[in-house]
C-alpha atoms as a PDB file:
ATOM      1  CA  UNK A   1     -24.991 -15.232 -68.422  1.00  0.00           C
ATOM      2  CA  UNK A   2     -22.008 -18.154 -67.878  1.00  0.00           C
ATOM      3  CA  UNK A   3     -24.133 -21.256 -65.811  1.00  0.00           C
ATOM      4  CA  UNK A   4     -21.509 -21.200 -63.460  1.00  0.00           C
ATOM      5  CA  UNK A   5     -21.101 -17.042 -62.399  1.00  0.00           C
ATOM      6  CA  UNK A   6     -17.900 -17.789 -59.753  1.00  0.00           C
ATOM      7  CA  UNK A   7     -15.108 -20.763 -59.661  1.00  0.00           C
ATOM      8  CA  UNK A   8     -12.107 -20.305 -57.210  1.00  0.00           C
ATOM      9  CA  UNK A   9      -9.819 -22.964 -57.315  1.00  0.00           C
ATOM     10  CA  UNK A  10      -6.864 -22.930 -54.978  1.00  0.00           C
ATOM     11  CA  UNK A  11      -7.273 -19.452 -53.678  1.00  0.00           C
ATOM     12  CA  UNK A  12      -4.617 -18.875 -51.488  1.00  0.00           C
ATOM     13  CA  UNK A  13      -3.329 -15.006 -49.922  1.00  0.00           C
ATOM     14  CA  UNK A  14      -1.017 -13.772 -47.718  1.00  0.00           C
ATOM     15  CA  UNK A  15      -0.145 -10.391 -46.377  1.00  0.00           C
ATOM     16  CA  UNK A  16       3.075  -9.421 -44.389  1.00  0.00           C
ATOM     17  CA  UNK A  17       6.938 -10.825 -44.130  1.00  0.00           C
ATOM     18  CA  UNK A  18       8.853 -13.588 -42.514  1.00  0.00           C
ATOM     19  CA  UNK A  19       7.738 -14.359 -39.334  1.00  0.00           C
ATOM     20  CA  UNK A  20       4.533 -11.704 -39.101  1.00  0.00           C
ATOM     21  CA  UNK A  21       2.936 -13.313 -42.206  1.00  0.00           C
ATOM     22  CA  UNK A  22      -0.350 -14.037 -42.144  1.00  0.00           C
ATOM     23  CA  UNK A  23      -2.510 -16.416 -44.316  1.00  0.00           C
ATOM     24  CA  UNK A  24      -5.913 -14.970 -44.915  1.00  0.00           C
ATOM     25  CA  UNK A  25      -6.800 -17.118 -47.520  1.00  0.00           C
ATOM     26  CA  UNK A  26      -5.547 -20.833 -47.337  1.00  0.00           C
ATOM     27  CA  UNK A  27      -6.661 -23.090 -50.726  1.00  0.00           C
ATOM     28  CA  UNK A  28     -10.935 -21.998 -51.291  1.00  0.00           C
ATOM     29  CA  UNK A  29     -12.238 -23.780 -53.955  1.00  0.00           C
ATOM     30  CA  UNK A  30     -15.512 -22.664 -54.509  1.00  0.00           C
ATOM     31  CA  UNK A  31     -18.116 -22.462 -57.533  1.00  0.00           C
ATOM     32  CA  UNK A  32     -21.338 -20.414 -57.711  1.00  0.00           C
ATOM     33  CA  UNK A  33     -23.927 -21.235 -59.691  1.00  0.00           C
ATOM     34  CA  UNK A  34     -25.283 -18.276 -61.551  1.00  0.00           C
ATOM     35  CA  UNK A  35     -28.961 -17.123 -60.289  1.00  0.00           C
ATOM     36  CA  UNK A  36     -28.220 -18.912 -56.764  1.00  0.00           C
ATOM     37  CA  UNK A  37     -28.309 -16.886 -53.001  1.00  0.00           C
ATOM     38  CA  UNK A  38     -25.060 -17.466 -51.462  1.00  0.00           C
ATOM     39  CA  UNK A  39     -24.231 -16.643 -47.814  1.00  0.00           C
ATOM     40  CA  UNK A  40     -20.598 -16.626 -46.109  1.00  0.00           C
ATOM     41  CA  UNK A  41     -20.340 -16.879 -42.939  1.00  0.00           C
ATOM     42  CA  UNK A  42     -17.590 -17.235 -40.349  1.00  0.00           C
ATOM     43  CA  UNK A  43     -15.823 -15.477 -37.240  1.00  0.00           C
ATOM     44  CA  UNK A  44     -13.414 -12.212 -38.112  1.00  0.00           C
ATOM     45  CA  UNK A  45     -10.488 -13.234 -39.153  1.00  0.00           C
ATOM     46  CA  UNK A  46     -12.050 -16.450 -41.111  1.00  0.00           C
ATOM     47  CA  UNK A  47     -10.964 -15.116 -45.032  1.00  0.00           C
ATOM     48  CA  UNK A  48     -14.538 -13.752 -46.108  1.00  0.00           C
ATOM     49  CA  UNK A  49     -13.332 -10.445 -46.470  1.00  0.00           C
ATOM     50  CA  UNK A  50     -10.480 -11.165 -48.306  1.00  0.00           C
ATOM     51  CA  UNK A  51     -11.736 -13.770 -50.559  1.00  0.00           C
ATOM     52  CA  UNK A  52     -14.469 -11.049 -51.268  1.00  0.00           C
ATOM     53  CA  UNK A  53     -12.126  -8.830 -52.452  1.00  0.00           C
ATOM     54  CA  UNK A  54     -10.403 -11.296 -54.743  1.00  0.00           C
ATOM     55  CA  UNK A  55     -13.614 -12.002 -56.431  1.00  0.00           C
ATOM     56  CA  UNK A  56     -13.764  -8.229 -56.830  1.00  0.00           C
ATOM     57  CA  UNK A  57     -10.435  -7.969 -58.206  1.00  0.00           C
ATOM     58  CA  UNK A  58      -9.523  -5.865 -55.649  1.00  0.00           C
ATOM     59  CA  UNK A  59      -6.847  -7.566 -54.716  1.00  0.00           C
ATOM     60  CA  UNK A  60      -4.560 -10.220 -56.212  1.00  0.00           C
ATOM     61  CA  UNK A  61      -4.662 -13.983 -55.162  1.00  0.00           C
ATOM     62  CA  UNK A  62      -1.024 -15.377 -54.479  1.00  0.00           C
ATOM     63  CA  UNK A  63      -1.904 -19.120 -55.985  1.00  0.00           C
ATOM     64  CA  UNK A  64      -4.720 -20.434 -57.398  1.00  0.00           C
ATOM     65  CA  UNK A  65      -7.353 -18.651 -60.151  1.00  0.00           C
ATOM     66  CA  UNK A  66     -10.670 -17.151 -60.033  1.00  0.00           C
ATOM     67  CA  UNK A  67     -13.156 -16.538 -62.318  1.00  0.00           C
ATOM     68  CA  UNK A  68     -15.948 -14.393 -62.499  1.00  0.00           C
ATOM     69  CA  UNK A  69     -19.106 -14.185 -64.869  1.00  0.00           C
ATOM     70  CA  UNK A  70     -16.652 -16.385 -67.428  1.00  0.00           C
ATOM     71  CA  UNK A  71     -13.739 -13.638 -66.940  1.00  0.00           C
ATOM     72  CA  UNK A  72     -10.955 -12.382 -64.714  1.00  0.00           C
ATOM     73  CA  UNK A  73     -12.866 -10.922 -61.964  1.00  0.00           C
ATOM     74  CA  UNK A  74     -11.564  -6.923 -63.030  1.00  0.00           C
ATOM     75  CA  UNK A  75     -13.077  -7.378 -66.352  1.00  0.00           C
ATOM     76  CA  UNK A  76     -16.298  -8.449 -65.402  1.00  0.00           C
ATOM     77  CA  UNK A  77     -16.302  -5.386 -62.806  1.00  0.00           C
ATOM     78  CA  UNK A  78     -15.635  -2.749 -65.737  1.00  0.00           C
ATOM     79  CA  UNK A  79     -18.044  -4.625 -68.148  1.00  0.00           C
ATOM     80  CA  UNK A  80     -20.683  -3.941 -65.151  1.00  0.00           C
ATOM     81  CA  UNK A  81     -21.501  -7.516 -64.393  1.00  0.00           C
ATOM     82  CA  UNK A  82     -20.821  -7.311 -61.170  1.00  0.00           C
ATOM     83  CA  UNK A  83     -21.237  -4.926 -58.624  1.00  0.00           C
ATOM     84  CA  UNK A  84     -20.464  -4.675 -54.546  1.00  0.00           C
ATOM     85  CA  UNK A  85     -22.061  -3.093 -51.902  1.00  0.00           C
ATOM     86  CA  UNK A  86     -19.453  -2.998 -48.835  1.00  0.00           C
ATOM     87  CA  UNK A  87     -19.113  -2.187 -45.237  1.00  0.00           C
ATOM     88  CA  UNK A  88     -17.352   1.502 -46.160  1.00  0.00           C
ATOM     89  CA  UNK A  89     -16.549   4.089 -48.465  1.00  0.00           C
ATOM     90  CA  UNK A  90     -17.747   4.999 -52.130  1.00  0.00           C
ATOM     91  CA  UNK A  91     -19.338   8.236 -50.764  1.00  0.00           C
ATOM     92  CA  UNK A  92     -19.207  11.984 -50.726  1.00  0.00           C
ATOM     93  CA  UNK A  93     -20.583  13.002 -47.559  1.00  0.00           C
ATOM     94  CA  UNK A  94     -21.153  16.457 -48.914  1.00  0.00           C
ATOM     95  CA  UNK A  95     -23.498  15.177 -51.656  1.00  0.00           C
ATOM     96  CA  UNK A  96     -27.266  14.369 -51.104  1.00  0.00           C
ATOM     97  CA  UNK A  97     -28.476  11.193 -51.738  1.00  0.00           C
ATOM     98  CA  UNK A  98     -30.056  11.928 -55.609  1.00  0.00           C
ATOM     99  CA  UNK A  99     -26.580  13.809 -56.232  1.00  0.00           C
ATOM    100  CA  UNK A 100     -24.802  10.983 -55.786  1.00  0.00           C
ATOM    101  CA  UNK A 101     -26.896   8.484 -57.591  1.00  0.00           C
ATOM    102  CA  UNK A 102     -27.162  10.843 -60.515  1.00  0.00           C
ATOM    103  CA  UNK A 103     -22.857  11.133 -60.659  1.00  0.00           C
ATOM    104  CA  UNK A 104     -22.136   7.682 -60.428  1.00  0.00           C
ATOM    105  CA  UNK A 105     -24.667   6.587 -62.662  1.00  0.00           C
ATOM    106  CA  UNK A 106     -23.438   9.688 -65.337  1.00  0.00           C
ATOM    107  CA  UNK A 107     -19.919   6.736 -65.156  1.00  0.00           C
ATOM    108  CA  UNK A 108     -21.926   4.345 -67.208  1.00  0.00           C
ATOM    109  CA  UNK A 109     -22.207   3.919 -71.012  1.00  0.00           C
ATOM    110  CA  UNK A 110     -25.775   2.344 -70.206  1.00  0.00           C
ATOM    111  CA  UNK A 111     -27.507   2.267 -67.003  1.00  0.00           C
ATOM    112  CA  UNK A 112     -30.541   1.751 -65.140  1.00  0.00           C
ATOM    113  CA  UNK A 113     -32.697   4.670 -64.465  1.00  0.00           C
ATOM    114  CA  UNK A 114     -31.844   6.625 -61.491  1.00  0.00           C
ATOM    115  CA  UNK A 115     -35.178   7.476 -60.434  1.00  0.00           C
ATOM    116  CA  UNK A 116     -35.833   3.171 -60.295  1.00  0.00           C
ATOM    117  CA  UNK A 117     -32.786   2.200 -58.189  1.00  0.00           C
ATOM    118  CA  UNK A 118     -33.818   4.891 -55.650  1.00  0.00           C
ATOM    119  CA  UNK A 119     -37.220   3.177 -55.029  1.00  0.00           C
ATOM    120  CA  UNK A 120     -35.396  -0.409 -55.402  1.00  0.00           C
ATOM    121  CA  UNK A 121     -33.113   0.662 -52.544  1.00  0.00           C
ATOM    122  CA  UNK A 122     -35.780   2.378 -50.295  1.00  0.00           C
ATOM    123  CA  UNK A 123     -34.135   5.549 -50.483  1.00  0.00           C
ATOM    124  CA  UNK A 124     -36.254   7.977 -52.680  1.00  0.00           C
ATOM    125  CA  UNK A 125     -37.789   9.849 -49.716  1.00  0.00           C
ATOM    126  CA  UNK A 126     -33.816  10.620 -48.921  1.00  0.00           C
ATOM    127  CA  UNK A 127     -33.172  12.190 -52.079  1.00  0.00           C
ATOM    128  CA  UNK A 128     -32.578  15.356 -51.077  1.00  0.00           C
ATOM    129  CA  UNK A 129     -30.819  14.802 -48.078  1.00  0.00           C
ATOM    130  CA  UNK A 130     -26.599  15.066 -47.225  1.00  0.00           C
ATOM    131  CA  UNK A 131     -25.024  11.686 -47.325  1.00  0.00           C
ATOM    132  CA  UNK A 132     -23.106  13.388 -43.974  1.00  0.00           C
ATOM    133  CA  UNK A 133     -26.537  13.551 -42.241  1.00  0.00           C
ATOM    134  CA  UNK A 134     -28.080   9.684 -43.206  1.00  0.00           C
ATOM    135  CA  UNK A 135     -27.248   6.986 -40.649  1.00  0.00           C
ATOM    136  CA  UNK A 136     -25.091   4.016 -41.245  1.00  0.00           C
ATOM    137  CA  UNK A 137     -27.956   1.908 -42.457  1.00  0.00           C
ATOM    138  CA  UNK A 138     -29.230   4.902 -44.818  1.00  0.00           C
ATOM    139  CA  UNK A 139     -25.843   5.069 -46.077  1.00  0.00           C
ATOM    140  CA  UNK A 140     -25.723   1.252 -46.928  1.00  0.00           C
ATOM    141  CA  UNK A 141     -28.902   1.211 -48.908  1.00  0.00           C
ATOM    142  CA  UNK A 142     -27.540   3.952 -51.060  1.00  0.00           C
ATOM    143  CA  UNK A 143     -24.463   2.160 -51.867  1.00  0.00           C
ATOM    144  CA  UNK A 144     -26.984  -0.724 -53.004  1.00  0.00           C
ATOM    145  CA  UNK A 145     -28.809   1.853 -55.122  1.00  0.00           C
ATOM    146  CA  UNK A 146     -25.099   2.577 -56.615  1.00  0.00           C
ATOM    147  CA  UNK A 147     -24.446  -1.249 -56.763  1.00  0.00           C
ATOM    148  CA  UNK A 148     -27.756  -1.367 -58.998  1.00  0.00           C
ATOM    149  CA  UNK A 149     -27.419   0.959 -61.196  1.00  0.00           C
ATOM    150  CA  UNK A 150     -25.543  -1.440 -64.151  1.00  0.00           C
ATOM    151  CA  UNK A 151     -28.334  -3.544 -63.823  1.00  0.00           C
ATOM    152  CA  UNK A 152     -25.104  -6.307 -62.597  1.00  0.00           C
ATOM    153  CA  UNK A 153     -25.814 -10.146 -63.032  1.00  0.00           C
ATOM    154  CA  UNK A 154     -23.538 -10.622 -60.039  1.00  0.00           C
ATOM    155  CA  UNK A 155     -23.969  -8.935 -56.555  1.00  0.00           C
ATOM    156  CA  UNK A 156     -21.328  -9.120 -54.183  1.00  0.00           C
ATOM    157  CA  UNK A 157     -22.177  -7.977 -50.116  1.00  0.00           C
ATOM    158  CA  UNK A 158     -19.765  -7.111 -47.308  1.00  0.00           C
ATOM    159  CA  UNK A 159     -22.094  -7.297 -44.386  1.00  0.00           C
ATOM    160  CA  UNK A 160     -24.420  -4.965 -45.737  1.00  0.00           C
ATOM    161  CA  UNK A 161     -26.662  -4.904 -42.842  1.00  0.00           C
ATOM    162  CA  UNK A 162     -24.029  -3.652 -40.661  1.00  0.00           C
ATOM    163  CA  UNK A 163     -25.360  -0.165 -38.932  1.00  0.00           C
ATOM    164  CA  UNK A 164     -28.989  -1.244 -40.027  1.00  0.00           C
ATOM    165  CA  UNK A 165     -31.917  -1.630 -36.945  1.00  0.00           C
ATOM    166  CA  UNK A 166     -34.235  -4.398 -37.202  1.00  0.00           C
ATOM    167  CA  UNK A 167     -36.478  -2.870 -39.362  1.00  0.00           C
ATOM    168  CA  UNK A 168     -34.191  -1.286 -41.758  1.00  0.00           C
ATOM    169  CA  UNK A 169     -32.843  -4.812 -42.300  1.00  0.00           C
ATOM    170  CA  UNK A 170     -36.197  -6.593 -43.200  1.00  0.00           C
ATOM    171  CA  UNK A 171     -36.542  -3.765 -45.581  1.00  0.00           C
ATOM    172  CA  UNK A 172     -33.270  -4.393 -47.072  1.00  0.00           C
ATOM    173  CA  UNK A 173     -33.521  -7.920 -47.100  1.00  0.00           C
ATOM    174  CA  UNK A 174     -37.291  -7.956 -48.912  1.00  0.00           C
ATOM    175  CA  UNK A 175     -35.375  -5.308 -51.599  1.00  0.00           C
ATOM    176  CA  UNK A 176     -33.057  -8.242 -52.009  1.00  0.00           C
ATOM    177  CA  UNK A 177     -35.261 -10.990 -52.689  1.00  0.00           C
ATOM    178  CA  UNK A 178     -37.001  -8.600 -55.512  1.00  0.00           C
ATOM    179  CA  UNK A 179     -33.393  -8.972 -57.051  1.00  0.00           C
ATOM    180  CA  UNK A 180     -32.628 -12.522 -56.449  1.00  0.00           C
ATOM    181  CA  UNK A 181     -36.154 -13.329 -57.618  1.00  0.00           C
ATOM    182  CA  UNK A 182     -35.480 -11.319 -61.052  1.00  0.00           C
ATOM    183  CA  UNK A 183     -32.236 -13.969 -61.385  1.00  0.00           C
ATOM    184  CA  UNK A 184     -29.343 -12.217 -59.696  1.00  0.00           C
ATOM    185  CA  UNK A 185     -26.745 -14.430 -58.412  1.00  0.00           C
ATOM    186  CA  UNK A 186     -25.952 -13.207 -54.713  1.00  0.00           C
ATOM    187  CA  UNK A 187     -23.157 -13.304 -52.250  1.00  0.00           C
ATOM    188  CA  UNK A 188     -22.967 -12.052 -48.703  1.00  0.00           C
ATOM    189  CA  UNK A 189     -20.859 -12.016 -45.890  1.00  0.00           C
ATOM    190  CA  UNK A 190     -22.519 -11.777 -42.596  1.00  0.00           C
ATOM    191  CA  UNK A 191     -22.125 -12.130 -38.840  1.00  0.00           C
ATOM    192  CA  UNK A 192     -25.927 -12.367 -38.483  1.00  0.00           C
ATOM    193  CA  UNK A 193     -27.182 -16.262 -38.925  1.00  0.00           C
ATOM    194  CA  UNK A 194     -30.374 -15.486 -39.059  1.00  0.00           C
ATOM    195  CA  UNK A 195     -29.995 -13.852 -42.317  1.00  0.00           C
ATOM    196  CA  UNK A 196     -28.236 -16.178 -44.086  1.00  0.00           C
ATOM    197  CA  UNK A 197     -30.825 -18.950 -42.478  1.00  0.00           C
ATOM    198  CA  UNK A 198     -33.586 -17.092 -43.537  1.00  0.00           C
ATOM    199  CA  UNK A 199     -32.119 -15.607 -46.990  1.00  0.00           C
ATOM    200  CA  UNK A 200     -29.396 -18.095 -48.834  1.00  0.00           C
ATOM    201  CA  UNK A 201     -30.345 -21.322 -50.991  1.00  0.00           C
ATOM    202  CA  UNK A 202     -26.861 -22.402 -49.393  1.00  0.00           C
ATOM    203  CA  UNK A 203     -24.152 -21.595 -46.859  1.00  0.00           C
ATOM    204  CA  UNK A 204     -20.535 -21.737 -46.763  1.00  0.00           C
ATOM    205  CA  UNK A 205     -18.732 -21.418 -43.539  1.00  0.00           C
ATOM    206  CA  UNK A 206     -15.192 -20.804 -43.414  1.00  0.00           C
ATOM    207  CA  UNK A 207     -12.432 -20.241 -40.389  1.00  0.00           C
ATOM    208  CA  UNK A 208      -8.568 -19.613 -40.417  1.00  0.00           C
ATOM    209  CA  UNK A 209      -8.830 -19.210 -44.163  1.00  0.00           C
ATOM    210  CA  UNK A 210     -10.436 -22.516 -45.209  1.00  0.00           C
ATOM    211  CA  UNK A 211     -13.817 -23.224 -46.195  1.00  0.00           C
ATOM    212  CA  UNK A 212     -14.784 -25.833 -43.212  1.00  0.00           C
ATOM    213  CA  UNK A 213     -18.523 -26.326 -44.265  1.00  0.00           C
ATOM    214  CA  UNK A 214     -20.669 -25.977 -47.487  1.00  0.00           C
ATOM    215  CA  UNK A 215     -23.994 -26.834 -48.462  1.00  0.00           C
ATOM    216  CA  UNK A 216     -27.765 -26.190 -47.661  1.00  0.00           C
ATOM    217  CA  UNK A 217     -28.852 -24.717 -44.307  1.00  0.00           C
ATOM    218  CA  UNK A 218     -30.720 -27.933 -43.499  1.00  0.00           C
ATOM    219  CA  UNK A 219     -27.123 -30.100 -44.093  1.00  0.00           C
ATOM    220  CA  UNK A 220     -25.416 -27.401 -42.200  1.00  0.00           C
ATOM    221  CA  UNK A 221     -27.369 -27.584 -39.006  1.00  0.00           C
ATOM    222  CA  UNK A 222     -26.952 -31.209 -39.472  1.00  0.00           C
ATOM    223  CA  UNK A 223     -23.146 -31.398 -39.945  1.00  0.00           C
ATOM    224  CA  UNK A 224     -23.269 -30.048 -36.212  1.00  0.00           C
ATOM    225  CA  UNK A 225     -24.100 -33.127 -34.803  1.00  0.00           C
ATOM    226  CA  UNK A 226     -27.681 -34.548 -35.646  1.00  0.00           C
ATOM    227  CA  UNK A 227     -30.342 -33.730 -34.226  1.00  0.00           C
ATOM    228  CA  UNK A 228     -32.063 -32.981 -30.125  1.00  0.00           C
ATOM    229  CA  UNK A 229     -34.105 -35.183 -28.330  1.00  0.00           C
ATOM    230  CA  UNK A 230     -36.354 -34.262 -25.670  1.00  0.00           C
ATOM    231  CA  UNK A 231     -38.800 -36.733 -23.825  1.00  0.00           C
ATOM    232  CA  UNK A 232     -40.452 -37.446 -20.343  1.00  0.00           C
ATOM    233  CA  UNK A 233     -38.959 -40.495 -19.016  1.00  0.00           C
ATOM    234  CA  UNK A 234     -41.610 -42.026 -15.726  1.00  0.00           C
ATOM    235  CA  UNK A 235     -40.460 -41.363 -12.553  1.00  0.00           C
ATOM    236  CA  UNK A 236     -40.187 -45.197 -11.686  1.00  0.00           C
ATOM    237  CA  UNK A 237     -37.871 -46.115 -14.229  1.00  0.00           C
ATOM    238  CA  UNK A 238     -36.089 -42.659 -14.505  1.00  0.00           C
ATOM    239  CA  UNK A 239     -32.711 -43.927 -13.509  1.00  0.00           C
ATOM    240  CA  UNK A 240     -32.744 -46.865 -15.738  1.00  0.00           C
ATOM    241  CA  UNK A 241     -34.135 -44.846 -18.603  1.00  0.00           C
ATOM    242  CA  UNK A 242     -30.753 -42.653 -18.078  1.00  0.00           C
ATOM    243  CA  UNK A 243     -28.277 -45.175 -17.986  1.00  0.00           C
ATOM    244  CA  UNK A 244     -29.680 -46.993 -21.643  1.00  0.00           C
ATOM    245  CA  UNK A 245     -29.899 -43.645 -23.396  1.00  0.00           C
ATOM    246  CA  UNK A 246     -26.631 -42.280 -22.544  1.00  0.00           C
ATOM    247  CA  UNK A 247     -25.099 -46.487 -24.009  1.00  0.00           C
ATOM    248  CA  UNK A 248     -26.743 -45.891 -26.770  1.00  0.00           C
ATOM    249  CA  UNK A 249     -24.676 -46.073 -29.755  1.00  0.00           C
ATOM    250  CA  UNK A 250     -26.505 -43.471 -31.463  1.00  0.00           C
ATOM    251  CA  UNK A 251     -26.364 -40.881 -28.702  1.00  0.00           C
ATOM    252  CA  UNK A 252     -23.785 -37.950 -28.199  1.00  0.00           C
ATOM    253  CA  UNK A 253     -25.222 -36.476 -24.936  1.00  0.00           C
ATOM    254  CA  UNK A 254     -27.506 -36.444 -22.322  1.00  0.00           C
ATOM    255  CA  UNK A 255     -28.559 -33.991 -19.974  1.00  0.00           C
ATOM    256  CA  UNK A 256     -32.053 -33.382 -17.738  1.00  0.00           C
ATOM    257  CA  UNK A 257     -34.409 -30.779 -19.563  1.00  0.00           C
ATOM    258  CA  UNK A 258     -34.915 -27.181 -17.461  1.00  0.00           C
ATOM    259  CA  UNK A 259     -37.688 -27.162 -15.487  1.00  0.00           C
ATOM    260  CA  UNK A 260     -39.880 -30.186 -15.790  1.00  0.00           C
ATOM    261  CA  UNK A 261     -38.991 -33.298 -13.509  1.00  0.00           C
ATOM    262  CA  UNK A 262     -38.684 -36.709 -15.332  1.00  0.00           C
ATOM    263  CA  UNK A 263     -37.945 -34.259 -19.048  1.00  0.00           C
ATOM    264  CA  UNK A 264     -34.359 -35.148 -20.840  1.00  0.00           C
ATOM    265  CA  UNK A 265     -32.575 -33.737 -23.557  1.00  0.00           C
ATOM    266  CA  UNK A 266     -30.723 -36.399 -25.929  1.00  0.00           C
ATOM    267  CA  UNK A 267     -28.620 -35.339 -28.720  1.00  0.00           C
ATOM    268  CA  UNK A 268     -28.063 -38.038 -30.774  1.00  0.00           C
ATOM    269  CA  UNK A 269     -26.850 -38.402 -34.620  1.00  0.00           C
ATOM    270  CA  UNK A 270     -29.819 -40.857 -35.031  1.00  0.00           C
ATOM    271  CA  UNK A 271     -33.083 -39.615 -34.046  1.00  0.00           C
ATOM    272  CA  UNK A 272     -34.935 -42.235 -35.422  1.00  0.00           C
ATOM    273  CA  UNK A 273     -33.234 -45.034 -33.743  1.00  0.00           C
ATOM    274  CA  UNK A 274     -32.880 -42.924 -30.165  1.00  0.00           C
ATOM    275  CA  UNK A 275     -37.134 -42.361 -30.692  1.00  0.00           C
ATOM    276  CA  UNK A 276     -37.762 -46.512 -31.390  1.00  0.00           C
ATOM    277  CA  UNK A 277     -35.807 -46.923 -28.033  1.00  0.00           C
ATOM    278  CA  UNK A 278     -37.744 -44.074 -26.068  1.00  0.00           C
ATOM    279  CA  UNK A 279     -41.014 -44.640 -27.114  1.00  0.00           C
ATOM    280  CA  UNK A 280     -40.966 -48.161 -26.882  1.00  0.00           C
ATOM    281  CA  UNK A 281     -38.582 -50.182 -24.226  1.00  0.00           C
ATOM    282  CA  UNK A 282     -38.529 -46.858 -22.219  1.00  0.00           C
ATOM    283  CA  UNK A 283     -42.310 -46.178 -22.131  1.00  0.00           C
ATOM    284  CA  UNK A 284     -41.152 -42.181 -22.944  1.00  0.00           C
ATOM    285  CA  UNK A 285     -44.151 -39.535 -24.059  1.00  0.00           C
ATOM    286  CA  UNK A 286     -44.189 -35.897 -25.032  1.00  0.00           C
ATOM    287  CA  UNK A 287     -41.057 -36.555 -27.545  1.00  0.00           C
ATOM    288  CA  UNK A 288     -40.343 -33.775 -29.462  1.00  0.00           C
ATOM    289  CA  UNK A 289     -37.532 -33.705 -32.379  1.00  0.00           C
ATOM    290  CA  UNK A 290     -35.750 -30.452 -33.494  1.00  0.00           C
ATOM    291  CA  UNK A 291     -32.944 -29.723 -35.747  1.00  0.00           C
ATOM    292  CA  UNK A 292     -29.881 -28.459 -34.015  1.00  0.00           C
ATOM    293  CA  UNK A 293     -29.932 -24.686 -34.892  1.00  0.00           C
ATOM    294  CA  UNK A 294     -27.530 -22.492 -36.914  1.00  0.00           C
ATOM    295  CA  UNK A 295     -25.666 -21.038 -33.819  1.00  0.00           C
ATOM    296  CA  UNK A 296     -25.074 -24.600 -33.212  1.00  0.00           C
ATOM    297  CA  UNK A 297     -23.180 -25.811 -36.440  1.00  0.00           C
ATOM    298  CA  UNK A 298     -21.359 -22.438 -36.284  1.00  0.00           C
ATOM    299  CA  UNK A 299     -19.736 -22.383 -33.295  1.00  0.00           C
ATOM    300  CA  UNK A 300     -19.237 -26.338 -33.884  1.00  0.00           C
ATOM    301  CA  UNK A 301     -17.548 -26.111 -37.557  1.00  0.00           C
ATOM    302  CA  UNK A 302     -15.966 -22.833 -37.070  1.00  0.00           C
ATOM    303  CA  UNK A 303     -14.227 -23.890 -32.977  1.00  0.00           C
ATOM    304  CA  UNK A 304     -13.575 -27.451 -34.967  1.00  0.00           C
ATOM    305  CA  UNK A 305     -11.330 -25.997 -37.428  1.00  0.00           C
ATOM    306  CA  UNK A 306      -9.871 -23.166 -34.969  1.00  0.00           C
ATOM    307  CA  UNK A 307      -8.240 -26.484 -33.017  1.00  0.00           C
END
């Protein structure tokens, strides 16, 4: 395996004519480190979709170059170092389940066995089943069985939750981290920030075809705007207390916390600074310091770059 498993550099795509042409995919540079947990996140529309598909070799990128596993991305698909599980297709619905595991994997020179990808995926007890009678969520964990079955160093995921319940998906998502753990480099695209907060060693968020954020989920949340404040203030000096956090240099916004008199929440870029001041000159108590959440830096970086 290559140390670095994906560089784009200047990906750009467009699809339609004159006046109705769109740009999906606007200049991504991006490299992925092989054996690292990649998630992609951003609103529909953003480019994750297409940009997936480039990587894939699915599709052709109108500028730029990309370069998979130390190859064009099509020859490291047809090698079998990396495989996709997507949001559709790549199943007979007249097959059962072990049918179709058992054709596709009859494709391969060399493959793993059938019987093991089953259990990887969580699909053995559906063996004998129609792929026309499994739910969305069945049908997604055998198309990660498929995506197994060349043992790939690269897996590539269109939503693959999508269809899942709650369960289903902390199934899915402990199968994963069995791969990842074994030293498979991962990419998703998802719409659910949980998962890639609770799942990827690092995020990139992207909107109108750009990649507007990239980097650790901590840095991420952070890139939002710093962190949230919230303190009791005494009732005497309330007022005052107001008026010298919201001049503080450090301090984005203000606003009185829900249902305790005397409570404020600060959001400040700061904390440490904003705390000396509230704990101190202010005569505060109860402060309590919290990273501003995922949703936050989301709606922030993706609504930023939408301007």
């Amino acid at each position: 395996m290559t140390t670095s498993a994906i560089e784009l550099q200047g990906l750009t795509k467009s699809f339609g004519r004159g006046a109705q042409r769109i740009t999906a995919v606007d200049g991504v540079d991006l490299a992925v480190s092989a054996g690292e947990v990649l998630a992609l996140l951003g609103p529909n529309g953003a480019g994750k979709t297409t940009t997936i598909d480039m990587i894939l070799g699915l599709t052709t990128p109108d500028s730029g170059t990309a370069t998979v596993m130390g190859r064009t991305p099509r020859a490291a698909v047809l090698d079998g170092a990396v495989s996709a599980v997507l949001q559709t297709g790549g199943v007979l619905a007249d097959l059962r389940v072990g049918e179709t595991v058992r054709l596709i994997a009859s494709t391969f020179a060399t493959h793993a066995p059938v019987e093991d990808v089953m259990e990887r995926a969580g699909i053995t007890h559906l063996a004998a089943r129609r792929v026309s009678k499994c739910s969305g969520g069945e049908q997604q964990r055998l198309r990660f069985a498929l995506a197994l079955l060349p043992e790939p160093d690269l897996l590539i995921l269109d939503e693959p939750t999508a269809g899942m319940d709650v369960s289903t998906r902390r199934e899915f998502w402990a199968a994963m981290r069995q791969e990842a753990e074994h030293g498979k480099t991962v990419i998703f695209a998802t719409h659910y920030l949980e998962e890639a907060s609770g799942f990827a060693d690092r995020i990139v968020m992207m909107a109108r075809g750009r990649v507007v954020a990239d980097g650790p989920t901590p840095q991420i949340r952070a890139a939002a705007g710093g962190r949230t404040i919230t303190v009791d203030l005494p009732q005497e000096s309330y007022a005052e207390g107001l008026r010298q956090i919201s001049g503080h240099p450090d301090v984005t916004h203000v606003e009185p916390a829900n249902g305790t008199a005397g409570r404020v929440r600060i959001h400040s870029t700061d904390s440490d600074a904003v705390a000396l001041l509230l704990l101190g000159d202010l005569g505060g108590s109860g402060l309590e310091v919290t990273a501003g959440s995922l949703d936050d830096a989301f709606v922030t970086l993706t609504q930023g770059a939408l301007r």
